[in-house]
Protein backbone atom coordinates (compact mmCIF):
# COMPACT_ATOMS: atom_id res chain seq x y z
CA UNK A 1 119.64 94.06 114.44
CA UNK A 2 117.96 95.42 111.42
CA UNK A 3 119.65 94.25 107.84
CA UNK A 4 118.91 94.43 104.37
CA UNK A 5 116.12 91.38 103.14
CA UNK A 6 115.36 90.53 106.47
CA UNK A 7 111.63 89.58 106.85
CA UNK A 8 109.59 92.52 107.03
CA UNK A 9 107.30 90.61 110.15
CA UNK A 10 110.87 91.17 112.24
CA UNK A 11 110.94 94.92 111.95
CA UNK A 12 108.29 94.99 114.52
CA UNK A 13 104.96 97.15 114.15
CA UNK A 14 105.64 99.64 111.39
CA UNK A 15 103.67 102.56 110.08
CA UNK A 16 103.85 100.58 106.23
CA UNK A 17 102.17 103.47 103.67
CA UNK A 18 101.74 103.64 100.35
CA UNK A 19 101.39 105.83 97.58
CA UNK A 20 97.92 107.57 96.99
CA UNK A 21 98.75 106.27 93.31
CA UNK A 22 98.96 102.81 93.93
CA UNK A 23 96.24 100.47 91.73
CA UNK A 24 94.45 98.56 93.14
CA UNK A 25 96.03 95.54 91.51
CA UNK A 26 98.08 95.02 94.34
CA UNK A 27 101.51 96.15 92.84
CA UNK A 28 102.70 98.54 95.03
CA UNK A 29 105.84 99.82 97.16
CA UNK A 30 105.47 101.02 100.69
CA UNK A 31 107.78 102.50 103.26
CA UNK A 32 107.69 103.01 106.56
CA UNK A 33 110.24 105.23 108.88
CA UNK A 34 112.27 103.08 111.39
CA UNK A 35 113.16 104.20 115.06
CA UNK A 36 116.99 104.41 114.06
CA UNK A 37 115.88 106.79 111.00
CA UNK A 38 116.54 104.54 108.23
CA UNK A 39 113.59 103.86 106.16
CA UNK A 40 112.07 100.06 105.16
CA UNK A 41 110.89 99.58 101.75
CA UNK A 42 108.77 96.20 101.37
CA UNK A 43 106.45 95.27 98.21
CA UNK A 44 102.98 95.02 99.64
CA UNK A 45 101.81 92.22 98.06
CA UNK A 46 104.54 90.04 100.14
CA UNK A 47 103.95 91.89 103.78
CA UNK A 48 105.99 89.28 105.16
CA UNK A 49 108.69 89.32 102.34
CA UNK A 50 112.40 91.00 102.30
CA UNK A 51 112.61 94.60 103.26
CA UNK A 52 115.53 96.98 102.04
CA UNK A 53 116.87 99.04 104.46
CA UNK A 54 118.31 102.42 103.52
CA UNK A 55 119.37 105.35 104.95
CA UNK A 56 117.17 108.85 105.57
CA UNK A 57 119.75 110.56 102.92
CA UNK A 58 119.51 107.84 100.76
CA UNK A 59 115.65 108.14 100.42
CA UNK A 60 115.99 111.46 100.20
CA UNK A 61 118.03 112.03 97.38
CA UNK A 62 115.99 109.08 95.89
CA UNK A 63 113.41 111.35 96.11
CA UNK A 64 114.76 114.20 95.04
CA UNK A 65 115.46 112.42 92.02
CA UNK A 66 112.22 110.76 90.93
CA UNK A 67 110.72 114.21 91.66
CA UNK A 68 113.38 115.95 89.02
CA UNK A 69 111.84 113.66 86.50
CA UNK A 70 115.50 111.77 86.28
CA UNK A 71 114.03 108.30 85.81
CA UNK A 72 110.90 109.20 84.45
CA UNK A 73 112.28 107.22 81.00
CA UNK A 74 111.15 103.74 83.20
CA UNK A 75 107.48 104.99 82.14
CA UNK A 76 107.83 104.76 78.47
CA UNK A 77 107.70 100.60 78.92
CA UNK A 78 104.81 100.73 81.47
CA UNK A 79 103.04 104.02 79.29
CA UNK A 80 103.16 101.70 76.19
């Protein structure tokens, strides 16, 4: 059974990516699609850490969003 903040090793072999903006610092986000269709989200520098499970429609309109610029605001801190 897949949960939310299970273990990422227990999801099995994933296709993790990343964004092709990620630094090199190690702080980055990646996904991967699950066989059900949900999608994983883990932070890479814990491979091993939680993951949060969502739904295709929820990353979608997650998307969706951070395309439309709607929380583009969250930059001014990191922009500073």
């Amino acid at each position: 059974m897949i949960y939310n903040g299970m273990p990422s090793s227990q999801l099995g072999q994933q296709d993790w990516r990343k964004s092709r903006h990620s630094n090199p610092s190690g702080n980055c986000v990646e996904i991967a699609a699950l066989p059900d269709g949900r999608v994983a989200v883990r932070n890479s520098r814990h491979p091993c850490g939680p993951a949060l499970i969502v739904s295709l429609e929820a990353m979608a309109a997650f998307l969706r969003s951070a395309k439309d610029g709607e929380f583009d605001d969250l930059l001014d801190e990191v922009e500073k």
